[in-house]
C-alpha atoms as a PDB file:
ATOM      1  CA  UNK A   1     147.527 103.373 143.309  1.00  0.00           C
ATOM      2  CA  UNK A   2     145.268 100.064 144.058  1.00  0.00           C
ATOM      3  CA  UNK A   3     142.982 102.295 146.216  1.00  0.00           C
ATOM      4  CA  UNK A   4     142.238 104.898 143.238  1.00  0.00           C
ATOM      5  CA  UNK A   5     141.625 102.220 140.971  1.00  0.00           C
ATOM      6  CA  UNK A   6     139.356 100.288 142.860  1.00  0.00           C
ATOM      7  CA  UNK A   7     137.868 103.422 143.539  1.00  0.00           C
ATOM      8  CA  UNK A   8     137.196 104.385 140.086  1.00  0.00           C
ATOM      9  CA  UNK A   9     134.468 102.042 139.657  1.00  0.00           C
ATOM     10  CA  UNK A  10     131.482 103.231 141.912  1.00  0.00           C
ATOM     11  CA  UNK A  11     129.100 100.637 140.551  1.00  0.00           C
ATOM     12  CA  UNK A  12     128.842  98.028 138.101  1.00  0.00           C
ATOM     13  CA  UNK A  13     126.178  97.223 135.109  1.00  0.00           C
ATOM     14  CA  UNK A  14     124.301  93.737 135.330  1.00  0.00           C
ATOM     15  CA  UNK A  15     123.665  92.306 131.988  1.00  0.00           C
ATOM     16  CA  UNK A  16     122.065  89.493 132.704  1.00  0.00           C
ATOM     17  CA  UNK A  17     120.204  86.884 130.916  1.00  0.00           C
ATOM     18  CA  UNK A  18     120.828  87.274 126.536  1.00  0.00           C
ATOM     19  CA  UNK A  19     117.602  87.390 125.329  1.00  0.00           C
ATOM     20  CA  UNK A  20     115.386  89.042 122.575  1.00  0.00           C
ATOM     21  CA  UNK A  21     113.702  92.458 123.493  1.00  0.00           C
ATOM     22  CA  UNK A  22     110.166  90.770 123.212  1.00  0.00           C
ATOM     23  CA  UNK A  23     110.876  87.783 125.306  1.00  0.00           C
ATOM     24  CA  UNK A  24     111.423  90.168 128.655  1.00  0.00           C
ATOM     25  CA  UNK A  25     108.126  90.911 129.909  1.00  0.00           C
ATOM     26  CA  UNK A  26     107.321  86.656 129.334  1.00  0.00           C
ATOM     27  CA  UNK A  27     110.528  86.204 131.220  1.00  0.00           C
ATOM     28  CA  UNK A  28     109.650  88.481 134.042  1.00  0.00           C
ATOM     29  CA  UNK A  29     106.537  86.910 134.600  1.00  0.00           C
ATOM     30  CA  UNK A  30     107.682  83.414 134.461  1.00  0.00           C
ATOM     31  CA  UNK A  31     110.753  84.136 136.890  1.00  0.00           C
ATOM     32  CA  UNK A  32     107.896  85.994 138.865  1.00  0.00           C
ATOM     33  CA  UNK A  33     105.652  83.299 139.753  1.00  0.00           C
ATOM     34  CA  UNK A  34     108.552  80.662 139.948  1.00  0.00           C
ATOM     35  CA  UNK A  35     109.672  83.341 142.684  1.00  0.00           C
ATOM     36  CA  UNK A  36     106.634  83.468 144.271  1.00  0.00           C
ATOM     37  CA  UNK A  37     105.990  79.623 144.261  1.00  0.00           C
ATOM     38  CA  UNK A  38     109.771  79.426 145.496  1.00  0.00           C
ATOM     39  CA  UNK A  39     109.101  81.121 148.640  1.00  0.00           C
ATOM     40  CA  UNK A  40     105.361  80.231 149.206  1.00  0.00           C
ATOM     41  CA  UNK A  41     106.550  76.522 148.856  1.00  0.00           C
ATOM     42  CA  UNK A  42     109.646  76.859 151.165  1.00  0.00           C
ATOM     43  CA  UNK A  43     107.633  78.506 153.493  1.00  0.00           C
ATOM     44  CA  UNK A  44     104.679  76.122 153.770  1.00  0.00           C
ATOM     45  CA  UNK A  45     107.407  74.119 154.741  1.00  0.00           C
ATOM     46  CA  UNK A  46     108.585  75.777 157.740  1.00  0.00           C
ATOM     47  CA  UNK A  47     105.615  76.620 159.232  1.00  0.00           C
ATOM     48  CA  UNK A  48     103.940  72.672 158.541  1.00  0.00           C
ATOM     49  CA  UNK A  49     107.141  71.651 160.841  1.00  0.00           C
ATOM     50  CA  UNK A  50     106.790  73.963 163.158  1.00  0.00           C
ATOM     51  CA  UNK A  51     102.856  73.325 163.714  1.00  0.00           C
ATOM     52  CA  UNK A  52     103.466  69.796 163.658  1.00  0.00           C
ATOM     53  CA  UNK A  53     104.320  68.358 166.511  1.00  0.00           C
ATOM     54  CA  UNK A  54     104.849  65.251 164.641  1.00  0.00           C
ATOM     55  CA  UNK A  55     107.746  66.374 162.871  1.00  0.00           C
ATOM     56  CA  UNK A  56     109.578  67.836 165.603  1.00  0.00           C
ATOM     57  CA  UNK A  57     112.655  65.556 164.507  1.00  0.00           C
ATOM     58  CA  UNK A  58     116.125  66.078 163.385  1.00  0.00           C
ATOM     59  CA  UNK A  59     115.286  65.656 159.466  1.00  0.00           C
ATOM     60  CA  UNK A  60     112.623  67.993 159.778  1.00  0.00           C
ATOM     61  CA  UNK A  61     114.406  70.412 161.584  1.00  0.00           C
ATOM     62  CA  UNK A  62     117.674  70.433 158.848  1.00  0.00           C
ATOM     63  CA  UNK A  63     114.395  70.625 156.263  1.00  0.00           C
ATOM     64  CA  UNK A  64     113.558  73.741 157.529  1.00  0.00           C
ATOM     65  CA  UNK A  65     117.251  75.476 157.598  1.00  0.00           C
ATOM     66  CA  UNK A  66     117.257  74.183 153.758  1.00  0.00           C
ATOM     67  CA  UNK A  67     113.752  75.916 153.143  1.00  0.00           C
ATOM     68  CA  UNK A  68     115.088  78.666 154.803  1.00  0.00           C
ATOM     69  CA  UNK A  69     118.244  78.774 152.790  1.00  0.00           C
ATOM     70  CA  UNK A  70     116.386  78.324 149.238  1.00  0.00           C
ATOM     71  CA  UNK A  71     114.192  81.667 150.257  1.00  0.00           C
ATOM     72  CA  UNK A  72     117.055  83.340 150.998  1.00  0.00           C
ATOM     73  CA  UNK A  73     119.388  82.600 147.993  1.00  0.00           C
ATOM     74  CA  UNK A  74     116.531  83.128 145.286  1.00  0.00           C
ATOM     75  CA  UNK A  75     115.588  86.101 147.470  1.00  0.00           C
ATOM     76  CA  UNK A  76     118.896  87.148 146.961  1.00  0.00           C
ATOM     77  CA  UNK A  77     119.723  87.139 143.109  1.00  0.00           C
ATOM     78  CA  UNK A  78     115.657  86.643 141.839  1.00  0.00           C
ATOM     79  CA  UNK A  79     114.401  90.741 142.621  1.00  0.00           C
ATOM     80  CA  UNK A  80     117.597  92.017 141.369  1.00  0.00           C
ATOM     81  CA  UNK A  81     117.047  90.207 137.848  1.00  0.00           C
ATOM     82  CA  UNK A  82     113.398  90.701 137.813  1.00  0.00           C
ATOM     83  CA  UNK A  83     113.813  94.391 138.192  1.00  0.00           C
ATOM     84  CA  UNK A  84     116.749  94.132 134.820  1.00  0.00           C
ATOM     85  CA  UNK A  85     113.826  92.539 133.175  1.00  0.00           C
ATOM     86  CA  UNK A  86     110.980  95.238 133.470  1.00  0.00           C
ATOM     87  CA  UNK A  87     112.729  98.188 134.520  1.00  0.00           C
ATOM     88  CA  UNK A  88     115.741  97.589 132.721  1.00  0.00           C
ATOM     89  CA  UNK A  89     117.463  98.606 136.146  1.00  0.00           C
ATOM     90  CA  UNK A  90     120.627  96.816 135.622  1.00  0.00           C
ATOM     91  CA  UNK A  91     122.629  98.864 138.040  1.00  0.00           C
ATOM     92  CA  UNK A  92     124.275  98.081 141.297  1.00  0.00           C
ATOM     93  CA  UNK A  93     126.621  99.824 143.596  1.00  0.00           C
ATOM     94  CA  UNK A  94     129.881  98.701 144.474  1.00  0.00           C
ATOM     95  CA  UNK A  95     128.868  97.643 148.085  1.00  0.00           C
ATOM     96  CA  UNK A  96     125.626  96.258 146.981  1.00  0.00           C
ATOM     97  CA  UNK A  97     127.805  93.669 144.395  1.00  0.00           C
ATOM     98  CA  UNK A  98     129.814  92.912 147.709  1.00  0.00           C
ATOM     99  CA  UNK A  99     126.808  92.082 149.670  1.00  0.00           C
ATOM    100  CA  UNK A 100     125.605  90.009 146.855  1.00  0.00           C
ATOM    101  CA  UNK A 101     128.245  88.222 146.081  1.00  0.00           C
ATOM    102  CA  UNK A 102     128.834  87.690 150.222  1.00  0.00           C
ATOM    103  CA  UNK A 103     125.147  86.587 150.381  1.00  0.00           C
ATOM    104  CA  UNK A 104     125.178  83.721 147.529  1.00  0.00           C
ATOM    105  CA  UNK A 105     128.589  82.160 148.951  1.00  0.00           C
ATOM    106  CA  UNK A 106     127.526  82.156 152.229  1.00  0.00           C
ATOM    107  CA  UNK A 107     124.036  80.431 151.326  1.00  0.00           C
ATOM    108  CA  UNK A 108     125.313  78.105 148.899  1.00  0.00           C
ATOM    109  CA  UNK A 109     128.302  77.324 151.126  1.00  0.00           C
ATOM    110  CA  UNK A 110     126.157  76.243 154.398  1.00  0.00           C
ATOM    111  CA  UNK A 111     123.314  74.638 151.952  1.00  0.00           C
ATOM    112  CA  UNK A 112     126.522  72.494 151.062  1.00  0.00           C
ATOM    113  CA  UNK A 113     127.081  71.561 154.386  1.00  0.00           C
ATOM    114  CA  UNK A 114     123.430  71.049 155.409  1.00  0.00           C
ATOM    115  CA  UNK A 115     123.195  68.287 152.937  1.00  0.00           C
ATOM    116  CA  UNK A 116     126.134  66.545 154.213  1.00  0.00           C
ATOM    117  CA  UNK A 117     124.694  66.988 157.559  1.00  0.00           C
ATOM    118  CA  UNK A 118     121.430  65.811 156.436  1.00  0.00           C
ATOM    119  CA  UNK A 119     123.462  62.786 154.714  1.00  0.00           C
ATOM    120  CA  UNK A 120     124.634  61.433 157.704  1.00  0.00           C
ATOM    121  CA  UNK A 121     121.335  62.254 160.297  1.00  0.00           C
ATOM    122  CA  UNK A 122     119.667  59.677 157.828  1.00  0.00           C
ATOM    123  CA  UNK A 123     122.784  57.255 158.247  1.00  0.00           C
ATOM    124  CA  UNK A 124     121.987  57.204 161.990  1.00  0.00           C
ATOM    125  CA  UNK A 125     118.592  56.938 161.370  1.00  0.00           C
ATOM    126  CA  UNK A 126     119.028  53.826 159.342  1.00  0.00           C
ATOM    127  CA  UNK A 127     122.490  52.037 160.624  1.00  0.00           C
ATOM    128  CA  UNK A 128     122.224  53.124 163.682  1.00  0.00           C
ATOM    129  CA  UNK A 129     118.432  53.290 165.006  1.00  0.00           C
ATOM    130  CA  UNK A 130     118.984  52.074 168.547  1.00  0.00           C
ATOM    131  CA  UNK A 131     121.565  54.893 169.325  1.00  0.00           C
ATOM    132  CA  UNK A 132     120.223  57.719 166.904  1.00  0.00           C
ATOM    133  CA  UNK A 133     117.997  59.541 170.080  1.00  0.00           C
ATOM    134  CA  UNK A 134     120.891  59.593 171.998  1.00  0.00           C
ATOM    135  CA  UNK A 135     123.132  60.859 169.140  1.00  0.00           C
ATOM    136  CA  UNK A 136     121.385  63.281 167.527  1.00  0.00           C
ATOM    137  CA  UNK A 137     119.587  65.285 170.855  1.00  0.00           C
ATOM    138  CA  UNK A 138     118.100  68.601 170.079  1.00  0.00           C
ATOM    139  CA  UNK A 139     121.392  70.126 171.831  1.00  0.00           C
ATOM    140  CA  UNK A 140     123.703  68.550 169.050  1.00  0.00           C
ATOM    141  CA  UNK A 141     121.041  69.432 166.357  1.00  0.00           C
ATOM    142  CA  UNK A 142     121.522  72.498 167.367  1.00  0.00           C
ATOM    143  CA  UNK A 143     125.365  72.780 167.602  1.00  0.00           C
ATOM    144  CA  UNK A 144     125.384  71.018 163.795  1.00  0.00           C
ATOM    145  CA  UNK A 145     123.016  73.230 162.277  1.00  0.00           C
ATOM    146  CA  UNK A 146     124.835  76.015 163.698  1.00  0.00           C
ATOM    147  CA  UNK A 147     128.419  74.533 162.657  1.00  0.00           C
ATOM    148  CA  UNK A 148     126.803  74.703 158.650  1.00  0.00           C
ATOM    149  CA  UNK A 149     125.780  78.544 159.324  1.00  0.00           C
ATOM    150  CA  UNK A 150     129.364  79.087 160.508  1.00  0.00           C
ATOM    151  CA  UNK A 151     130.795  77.434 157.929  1.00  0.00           C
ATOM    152  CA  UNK A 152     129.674  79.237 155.280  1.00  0.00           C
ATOM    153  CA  UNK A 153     130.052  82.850 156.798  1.00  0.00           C
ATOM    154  CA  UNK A 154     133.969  82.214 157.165  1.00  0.00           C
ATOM    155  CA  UNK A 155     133.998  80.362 153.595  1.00  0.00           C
ATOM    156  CA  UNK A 156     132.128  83.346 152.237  1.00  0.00           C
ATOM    157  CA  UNK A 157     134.315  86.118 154.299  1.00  0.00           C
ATOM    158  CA  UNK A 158     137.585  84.213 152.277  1.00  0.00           C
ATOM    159  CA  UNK A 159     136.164  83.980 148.848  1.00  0.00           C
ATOM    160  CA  UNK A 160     134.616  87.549 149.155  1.00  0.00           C
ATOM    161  CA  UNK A 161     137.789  89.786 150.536  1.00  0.00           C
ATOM    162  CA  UNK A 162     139.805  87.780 148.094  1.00  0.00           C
ATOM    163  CA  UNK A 163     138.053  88.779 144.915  1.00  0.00           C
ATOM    164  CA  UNK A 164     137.628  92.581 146.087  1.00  0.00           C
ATOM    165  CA  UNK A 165     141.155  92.723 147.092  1.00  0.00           C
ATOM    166  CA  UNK A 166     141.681  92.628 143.011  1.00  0.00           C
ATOM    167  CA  UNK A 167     141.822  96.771 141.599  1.00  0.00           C
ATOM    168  CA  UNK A 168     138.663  96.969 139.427  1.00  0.00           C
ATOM    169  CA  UNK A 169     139.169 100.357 136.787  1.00  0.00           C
ATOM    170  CA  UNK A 170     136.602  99.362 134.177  1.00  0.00           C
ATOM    171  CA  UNK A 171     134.786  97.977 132.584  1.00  0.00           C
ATOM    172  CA  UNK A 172     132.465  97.568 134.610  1.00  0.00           C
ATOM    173  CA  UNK A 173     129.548  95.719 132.847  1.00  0.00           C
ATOM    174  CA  UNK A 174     129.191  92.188 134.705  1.00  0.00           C
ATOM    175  CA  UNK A 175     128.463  89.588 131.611  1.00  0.00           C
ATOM    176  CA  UNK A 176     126.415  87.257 134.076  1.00  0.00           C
ATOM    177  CA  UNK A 177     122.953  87.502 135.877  1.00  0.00           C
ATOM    178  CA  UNK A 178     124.501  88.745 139.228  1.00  0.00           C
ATOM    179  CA  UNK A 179     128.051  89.795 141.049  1.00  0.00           C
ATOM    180  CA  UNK A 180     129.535  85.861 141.233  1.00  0.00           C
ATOM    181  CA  UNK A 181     133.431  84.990 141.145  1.00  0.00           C
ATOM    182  CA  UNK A 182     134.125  84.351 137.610  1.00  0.00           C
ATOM    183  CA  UNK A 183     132.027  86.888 136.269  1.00  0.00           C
ATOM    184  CA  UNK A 184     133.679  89.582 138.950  1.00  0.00           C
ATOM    185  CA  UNK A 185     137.308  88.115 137.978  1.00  0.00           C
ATOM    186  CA  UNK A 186     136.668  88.508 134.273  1.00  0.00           C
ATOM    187  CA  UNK A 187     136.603  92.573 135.269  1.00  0.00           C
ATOM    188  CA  UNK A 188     139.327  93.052 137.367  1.00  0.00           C
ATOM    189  CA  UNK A 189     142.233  95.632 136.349  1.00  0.00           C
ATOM    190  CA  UNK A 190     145.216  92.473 137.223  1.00  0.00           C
ATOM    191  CA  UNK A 191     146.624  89.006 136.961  1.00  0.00           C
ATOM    192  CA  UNK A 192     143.999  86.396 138.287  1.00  0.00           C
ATOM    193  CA  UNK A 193     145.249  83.617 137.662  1.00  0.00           C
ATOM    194  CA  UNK A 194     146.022  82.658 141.761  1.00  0.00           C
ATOM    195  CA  UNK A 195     142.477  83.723 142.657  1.00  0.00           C
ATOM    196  CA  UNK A 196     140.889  81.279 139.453  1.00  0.00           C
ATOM    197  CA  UNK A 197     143.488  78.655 141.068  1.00  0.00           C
ATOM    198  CA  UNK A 198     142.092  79.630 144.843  1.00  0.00           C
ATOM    199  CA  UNK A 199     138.419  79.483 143.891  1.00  0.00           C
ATOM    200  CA  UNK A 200     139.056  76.095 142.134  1.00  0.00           C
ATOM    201  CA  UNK A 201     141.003  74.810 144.710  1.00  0.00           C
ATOM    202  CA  UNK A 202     138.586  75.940 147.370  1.00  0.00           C
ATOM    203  CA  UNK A 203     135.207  75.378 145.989  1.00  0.00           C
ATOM    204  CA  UNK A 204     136.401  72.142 144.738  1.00  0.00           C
ATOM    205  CA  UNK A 205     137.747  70.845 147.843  1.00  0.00           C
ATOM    206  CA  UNK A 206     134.748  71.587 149.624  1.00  0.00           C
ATOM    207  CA  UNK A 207     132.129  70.445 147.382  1.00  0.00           C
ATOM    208  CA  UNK A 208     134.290  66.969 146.713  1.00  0.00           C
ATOM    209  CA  UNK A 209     134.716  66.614 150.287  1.00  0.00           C
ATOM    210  CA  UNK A 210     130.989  66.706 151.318  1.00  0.00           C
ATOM    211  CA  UNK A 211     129.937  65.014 148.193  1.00  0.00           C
ATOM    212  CA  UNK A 212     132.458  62.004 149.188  1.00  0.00           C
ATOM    213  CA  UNK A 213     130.751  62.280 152.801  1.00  0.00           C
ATOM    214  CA  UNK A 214     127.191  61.981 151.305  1.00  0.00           C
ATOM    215  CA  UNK A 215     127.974  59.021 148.710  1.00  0.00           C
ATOM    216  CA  UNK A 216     130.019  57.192 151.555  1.00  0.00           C
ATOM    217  CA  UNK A 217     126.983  58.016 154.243  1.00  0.00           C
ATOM    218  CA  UNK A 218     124.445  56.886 151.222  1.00  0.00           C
ATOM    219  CA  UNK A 219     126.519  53.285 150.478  1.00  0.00           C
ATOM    220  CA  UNK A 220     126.235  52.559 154.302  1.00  0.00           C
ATOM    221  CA  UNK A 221     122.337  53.468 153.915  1.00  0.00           C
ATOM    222  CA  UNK A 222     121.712  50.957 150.783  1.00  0.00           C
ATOM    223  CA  UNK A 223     123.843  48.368 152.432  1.00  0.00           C
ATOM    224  CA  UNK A 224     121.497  48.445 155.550  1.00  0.00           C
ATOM    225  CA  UNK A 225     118.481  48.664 153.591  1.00  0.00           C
ATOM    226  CA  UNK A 226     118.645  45.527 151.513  1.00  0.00           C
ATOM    227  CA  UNK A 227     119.458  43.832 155.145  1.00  0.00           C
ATOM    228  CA  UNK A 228     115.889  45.347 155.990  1.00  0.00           C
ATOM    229  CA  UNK A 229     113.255  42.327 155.488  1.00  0.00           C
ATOM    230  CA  UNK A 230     110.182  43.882 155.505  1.00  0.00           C
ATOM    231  CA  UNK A 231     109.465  45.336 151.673  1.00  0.00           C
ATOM    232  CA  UNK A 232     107.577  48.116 152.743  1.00  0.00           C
ATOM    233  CA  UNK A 233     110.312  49.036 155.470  1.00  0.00           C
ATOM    234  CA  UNK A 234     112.767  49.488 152.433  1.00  0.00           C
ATOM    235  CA  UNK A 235     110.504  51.307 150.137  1.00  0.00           C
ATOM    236  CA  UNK A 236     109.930  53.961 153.088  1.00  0.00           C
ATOM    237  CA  UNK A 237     113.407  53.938 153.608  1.00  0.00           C
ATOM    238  CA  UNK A 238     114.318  54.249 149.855  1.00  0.00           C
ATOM    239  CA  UNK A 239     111.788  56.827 149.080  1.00  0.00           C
ATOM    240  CA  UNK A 240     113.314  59.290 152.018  1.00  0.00           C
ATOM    241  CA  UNK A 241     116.875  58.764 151.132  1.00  0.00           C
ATOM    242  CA  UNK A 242     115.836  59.296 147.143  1.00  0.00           C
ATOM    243  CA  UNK A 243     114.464  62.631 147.647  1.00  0.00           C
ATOM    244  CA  UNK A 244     117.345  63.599 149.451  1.00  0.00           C
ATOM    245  CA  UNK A 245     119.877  62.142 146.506  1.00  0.00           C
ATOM    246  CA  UNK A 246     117.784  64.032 144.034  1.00  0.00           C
ATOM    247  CA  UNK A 247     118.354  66.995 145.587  1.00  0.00           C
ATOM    248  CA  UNK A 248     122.060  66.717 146.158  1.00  0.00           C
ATOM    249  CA  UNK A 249     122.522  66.047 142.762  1.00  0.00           C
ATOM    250  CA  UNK A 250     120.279  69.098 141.142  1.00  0.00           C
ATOM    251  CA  UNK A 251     122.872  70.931 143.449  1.00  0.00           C
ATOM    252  CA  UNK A 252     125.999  69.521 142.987  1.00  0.00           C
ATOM    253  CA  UNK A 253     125.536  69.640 138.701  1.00  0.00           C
ATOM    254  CA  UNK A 254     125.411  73.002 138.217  1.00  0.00           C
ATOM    255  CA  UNK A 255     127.785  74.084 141.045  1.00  0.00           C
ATOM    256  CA  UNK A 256     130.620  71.298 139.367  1.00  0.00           C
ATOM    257  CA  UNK A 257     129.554  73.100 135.926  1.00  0.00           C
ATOM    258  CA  UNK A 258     130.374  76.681 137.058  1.00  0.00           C
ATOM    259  CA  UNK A 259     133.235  76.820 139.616  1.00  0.00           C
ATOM    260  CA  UNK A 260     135.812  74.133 138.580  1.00  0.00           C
ATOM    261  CA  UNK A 261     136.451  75.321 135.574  1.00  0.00           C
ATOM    262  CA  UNK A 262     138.906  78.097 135.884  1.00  0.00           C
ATOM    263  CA  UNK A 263     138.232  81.512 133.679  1.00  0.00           C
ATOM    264  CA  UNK A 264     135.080  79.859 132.003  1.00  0.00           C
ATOM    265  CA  UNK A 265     132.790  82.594 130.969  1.00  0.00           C
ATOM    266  CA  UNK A 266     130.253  81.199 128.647  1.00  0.00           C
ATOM    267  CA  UNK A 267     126.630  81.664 127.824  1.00  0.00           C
ATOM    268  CA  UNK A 268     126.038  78.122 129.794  1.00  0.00           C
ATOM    269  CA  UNK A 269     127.349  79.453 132.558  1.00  0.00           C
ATOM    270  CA  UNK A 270     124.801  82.214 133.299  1.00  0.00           C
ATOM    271  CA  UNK A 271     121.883  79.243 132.237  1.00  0.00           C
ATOM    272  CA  UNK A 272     123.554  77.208 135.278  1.00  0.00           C
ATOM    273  CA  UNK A 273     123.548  80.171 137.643  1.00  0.00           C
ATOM    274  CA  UNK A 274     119.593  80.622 136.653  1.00  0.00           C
ATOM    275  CA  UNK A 275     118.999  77.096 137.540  1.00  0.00           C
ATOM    276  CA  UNK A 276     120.684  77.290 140.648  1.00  0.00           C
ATOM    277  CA  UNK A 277     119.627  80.094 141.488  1.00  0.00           C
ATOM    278  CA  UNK A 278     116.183  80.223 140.382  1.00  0.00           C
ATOM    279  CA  UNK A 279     114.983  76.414 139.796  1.00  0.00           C
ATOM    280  CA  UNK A 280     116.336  74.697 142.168  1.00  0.00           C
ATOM    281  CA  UNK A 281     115.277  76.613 144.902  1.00  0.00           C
ATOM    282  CA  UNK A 282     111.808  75.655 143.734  1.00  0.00           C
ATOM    283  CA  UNK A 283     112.169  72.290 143.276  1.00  0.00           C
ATOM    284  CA  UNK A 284     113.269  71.468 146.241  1.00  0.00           C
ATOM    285  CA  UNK A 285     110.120  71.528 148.329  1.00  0.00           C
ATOM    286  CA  UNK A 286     108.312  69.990 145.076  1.00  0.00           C
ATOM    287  CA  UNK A 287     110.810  66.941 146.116  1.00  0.00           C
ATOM    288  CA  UNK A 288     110.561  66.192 149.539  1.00  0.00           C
ATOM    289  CA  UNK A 289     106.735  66.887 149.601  1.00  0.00           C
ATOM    290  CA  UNK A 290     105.676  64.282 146.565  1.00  0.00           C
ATOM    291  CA  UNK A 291     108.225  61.841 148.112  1.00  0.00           C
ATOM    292  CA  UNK A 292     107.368  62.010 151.405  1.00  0.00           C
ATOM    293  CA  UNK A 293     104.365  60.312 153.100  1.00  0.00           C
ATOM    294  CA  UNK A 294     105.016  62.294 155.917  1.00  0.00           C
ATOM    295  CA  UNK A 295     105.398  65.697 155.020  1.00  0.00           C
ATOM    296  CA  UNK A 296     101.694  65.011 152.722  1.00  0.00           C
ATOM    297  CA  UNK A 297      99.721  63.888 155.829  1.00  0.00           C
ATOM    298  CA  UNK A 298     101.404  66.380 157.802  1.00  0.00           C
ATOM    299  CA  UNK A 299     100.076  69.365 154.941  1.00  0.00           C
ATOM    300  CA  UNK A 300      96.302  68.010 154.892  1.00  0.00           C
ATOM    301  CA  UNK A 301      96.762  68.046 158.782  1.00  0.00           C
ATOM    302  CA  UNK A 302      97.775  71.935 158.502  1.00  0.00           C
ATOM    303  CA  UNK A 303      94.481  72.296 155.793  1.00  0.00           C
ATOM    304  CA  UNK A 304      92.133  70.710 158.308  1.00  0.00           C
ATOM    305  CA  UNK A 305      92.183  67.177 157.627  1.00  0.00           C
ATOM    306  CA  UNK A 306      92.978  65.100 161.255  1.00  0.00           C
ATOM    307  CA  UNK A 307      93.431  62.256 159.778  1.00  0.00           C
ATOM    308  CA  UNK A 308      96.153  63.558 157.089  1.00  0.00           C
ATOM    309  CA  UNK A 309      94.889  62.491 154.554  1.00  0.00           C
ATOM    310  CA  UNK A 310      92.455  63.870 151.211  1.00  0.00           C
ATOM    311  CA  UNK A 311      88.644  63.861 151.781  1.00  0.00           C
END
């Protein structure tokens, strides 16, 4: 009987952002060019630290799997709600809301990790400066940055197969901007209460573990900066580890908002799922560009200037 009902529905209707008739075409154009900026910015990234030969270092190299991630998860969600904007082409097949759903866990799940991972490469960096080369050698970069990608995949594979396990008979128009948990829970034909206990559970343990992991990485770091004499040495030092706090916390906010709050389905929730989804991805290279001296030189460098700097 489970197998004919969650057969029953073929696909499901997205219905996105609530907005006024006249406001879609603005909307599609303004999610259009953040789109656009989102993956032209996260990709200038990439390639300026894969040119550079000067930033062929650990923090640059878990930069690049985060630009990489941010293109992916807006690349994932963003052409989907652009084309319910224009086209009004809300629909997606059964598989394709599996994919999706697969697709944002898994990103969002090893951009979690990343961070922590990034957390503690600066802790080295900063507590531990005379033993960071031998720590953190392009062999264990590797293995880390891997470990995040793994991560997420079997995080993902557990959240996914236990939401699609559910019987889902109708309806089948998801009240959110794409195929997520709570929105896919709200539709299914049976009790959810363990899965809303599950994803809680999960989700929360995770993101409170790694945010623990970053603040107690982050305390070391301040601690060892006020040793630091020199003031310029602790503006550098508080300028990299700021961009990276901003960032975790532009994460972190709307993730906390969304997922550990068992059966919430409110408007606010599909706002958060835009930022996420849409914003933050953006403003992520907007952050550790304008905050790092570094990564500017390293961009005039890329536009012709040897020096890196402005002419």
């Amino acid at each position: 009987m489970r197998s004919e009902n969650q057969s029953s529905v073929s696909h499901f209707i997205l219905v996105g952002l609530h907005h006024p008739p006249q406001l879609g075409v603005p909307l599609f154009l303004a999610f259009l060019v953040i789109y656009v900026l989102t993956v032209s910015g996260n990709g200038l990234i990439i390639l300026t630290v894969l040119v550079d030969t000067q930033l062929h270092r650990p923090m640059y190299w878990f930069l690049c799997h985060l630009s990489f991630l941010d293109m992916t998860i807006s690349s994932a969600i963003v052409p989907k709600m652009l084309a319910g904007l224009l086209l009004e082409s809300r629909g997606i097949s059964f598989g394709g809301c599996v994919i999706q759903l697969f697709s944002f866990h898994f990103l969002g799940c090893t951009e979690c990790f990343l961070y922590t991972l990034m957390a503690y490469d600066r802790f080295l960096a900063i507590c531990k400066p005379l033993h960071y080369a031998t720590i953190m050698t392009p062999r264990i970069c590797n293995s880390l940055a891997l470990g995040t990608w793994l991560g997420g995949t079997l995080h993902s594979l557990f959240q996914t197969s236990f939401v699609f396990r559910l019987p889902f008979c109708g309806p089948n128009r998801v009240d959110y901007v794409f195929c997520d948990i709570p929105a896919m829970l709200h539709l299914a034909c049976a009790d959810t209460t363990i899965n809303e206990l599950v994803t809680c559970v999960d989700i929360g343990f995770l993101a409170l573990t790694c945010f623990v992991l970053i603040l107690t990485s982050y305390g070391c770091i301040v601690a060892a900066i006020l040793r630091i004499r020199s003031a310029d040495g602790r503006r550098n030092a508080f300028s990299t580890c700021a961009a990276h706090l901003t960032v975790v916390i532009v994460y972190y906010v709307p993730c906390t908002f969304i997922y550990l709050r068992p059966g919430s389905q409110e408007t606010l929730d599909g706002l958060a799922a835009v930022f996420y989804t849409v914003i933050t991805p953006l403003l992520n290279p907007i952050i550790y560009t304008l905050r790092n001296k570094e990564m500017k030189a390293a961009l005039w460098r890329l536009g012709g200037c040897k020096d890196g700097r402005p002419r």
